[in-house]
N, C-alpha and C. Protein backbone atom coordinates (compact mmCIF):
# COMPACT_ATOMS: atom_id res chain seq x y z
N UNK A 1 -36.49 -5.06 93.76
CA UNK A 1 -36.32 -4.39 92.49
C UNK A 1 -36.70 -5.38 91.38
N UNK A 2 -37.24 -4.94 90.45
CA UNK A 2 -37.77 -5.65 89.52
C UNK A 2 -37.22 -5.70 87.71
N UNK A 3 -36.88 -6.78 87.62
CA UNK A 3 -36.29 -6.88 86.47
C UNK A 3 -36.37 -6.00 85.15
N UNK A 4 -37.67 -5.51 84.70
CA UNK A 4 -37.70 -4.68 84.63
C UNK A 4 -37.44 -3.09 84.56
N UNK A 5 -37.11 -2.58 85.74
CA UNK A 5 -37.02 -1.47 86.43
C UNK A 5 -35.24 -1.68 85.88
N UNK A 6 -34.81 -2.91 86.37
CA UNK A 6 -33.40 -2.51 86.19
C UNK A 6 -33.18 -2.41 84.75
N UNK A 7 -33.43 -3.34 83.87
CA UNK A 7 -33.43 -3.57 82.19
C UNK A 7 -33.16 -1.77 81.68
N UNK A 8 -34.37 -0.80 82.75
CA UNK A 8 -34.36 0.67 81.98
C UNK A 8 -33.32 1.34 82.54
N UNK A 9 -32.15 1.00 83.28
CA UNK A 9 -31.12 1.82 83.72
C UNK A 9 -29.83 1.76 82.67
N UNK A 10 -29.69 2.57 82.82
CA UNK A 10 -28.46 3.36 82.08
C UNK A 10 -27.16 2.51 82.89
N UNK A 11 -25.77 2.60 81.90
CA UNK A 11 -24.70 1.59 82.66
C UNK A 11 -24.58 2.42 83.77
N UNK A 12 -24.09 3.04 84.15
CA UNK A 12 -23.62 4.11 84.82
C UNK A 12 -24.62 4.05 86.19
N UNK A 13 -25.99 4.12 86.17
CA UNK A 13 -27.04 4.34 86.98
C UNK A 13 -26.88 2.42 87.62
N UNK A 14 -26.62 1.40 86.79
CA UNK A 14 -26.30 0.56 87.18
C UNK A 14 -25.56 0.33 88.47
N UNK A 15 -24.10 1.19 88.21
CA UNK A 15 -22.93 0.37 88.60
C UNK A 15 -23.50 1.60 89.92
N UNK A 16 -23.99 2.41 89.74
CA UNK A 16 -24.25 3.47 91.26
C UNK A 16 -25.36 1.78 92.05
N UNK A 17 -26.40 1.96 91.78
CA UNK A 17 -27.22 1.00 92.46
C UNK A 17 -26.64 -0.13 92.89
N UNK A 18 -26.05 -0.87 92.53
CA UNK A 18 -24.93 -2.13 92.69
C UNK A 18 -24.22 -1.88 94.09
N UNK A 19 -23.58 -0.55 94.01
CA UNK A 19 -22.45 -0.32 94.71
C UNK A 19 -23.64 0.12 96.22
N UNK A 20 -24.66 0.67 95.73
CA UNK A 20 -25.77 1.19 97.22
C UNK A 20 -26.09 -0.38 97.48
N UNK A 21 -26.38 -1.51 97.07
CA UNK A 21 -27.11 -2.61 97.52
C UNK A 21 -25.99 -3.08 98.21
N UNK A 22 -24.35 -3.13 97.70
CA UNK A 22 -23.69 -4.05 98.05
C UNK A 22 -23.17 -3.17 99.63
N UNK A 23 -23.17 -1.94 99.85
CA UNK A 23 -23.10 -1.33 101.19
C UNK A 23 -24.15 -1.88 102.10
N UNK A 24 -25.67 -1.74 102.26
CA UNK A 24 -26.42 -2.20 102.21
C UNK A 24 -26.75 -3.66 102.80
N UNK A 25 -25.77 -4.69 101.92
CA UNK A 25 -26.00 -5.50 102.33
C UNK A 25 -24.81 -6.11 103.51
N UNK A 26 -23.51 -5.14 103.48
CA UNK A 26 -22.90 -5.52 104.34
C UNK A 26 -23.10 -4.49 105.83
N UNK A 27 -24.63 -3.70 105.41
CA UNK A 27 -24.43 -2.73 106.51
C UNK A 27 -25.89 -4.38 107.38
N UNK A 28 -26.22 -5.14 106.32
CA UNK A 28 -27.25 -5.79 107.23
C UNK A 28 -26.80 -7.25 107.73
N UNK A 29 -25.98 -7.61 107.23
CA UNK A 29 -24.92 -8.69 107.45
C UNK A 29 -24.59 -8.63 109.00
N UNK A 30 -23.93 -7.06 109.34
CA UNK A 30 -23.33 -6.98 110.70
C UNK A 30 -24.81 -6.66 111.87
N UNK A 31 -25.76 -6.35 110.85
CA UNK A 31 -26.71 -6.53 111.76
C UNK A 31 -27.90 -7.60 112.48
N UNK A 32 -27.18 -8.25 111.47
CA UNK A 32 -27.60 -9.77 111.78
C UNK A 32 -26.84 -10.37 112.90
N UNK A 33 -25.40 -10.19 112.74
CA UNK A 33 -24.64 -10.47 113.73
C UNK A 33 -24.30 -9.88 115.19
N UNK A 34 -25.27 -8.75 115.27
CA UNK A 34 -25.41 -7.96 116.45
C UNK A 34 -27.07 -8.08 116.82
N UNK A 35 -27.80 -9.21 116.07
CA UNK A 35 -29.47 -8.97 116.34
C UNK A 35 -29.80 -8.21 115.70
N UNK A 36 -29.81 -7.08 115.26
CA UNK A 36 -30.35 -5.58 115.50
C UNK A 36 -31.24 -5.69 114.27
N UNK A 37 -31.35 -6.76 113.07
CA UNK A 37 -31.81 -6.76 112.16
C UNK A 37 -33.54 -7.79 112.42
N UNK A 38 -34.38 -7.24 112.29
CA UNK A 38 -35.90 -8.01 112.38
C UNK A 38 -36.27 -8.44 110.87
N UNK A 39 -35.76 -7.92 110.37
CA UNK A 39 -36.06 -8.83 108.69
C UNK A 39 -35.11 -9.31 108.15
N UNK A 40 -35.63 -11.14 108.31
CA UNK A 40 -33.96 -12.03 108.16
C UNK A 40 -34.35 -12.09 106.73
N UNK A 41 -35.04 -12.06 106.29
CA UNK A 41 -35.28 -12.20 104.32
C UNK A 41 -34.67 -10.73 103.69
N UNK A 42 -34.52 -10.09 104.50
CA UNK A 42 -33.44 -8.52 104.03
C UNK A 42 -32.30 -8.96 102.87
N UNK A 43 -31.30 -9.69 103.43
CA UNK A 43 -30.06 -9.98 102.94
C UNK A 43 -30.27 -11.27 101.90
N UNK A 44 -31.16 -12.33 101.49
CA UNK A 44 -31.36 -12.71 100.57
C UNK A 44 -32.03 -11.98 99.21
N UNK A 45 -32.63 -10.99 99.53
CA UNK A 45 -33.38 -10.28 98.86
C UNK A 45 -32.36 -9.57 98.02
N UNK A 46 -31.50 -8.41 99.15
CA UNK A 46 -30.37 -7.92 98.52
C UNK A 46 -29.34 -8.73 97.56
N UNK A 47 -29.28 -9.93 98.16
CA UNK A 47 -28.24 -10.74 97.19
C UNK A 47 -28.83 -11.33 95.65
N UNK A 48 -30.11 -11.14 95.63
CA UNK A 48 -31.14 -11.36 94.29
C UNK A 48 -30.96 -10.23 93.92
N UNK A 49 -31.35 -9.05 94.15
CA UNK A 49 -30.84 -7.58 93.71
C UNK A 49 -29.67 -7.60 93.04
N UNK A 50 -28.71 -7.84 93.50
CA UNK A 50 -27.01 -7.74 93.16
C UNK A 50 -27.02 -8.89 91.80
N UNK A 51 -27.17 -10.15 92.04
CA UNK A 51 -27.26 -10.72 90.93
C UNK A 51 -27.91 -10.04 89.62
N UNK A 52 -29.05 -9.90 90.06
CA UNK A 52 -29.79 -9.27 88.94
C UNK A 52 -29.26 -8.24 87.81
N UNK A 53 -28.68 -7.45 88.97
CA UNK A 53 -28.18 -6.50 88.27
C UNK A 53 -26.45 -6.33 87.83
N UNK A 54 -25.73 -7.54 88.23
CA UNK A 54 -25.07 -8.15 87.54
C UNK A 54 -24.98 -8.76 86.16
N UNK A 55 -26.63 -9.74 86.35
CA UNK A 55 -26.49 -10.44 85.14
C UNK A 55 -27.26 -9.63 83.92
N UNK A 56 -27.49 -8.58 84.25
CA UNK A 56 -27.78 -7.57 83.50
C UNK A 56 -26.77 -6.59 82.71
N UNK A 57 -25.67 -6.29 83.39
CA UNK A 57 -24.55 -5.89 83.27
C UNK A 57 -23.61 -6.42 82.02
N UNK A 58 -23.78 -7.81 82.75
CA UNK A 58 -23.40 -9.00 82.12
C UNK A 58 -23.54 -8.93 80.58
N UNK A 59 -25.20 -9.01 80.46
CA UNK A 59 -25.80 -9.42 79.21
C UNK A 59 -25.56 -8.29 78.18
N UNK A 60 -25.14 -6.89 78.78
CA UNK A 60 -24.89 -5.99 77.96
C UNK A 60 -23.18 -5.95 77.43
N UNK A 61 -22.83 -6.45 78.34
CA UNK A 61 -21.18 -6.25 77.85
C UNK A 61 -20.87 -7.43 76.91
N UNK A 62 -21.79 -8.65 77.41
CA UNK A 62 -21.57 -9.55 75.84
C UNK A 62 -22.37 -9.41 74.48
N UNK A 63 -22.99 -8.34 74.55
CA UNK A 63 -23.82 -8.08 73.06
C UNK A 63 -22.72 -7.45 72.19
N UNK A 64 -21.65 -6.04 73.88
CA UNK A 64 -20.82 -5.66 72.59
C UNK A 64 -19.89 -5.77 72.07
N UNK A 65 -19.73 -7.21 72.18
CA UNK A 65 -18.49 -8.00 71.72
C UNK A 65 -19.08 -8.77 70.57
């Protein structure tokens, strides 16, 4: 996901996407731990995702203060 892309989401459309990556990433976590996962760059990727759109989050709740 691209910085970008997230910058144009709405709070709301945010905190939905957040909550799909962070399932996501614990649905690939256990699949790491069972093999079953062939793309080990999956779960770093997701965890750049989550930040992102954290520190996006972030940057909006301190403007409206």
């Amino acid at each position: 996901m691209k910085i970008k892309d997230i910058k144009t989401l709405k709070e709301g459309e945010l905190a939905k996407t957040l909550g799909d990556l962070r399932e996501k990433l614990r649905v690939a976590r256990f699949g790491m731990a069972g093999s079953k996962s062939k793309n080990v760059k999956e779960n770093a990727n997701l965890r750049k995702d989550i930040a992102r759109i954290l520190t996006t989050i972030n940057k909006s709740n301190g403007n409206k203060k």
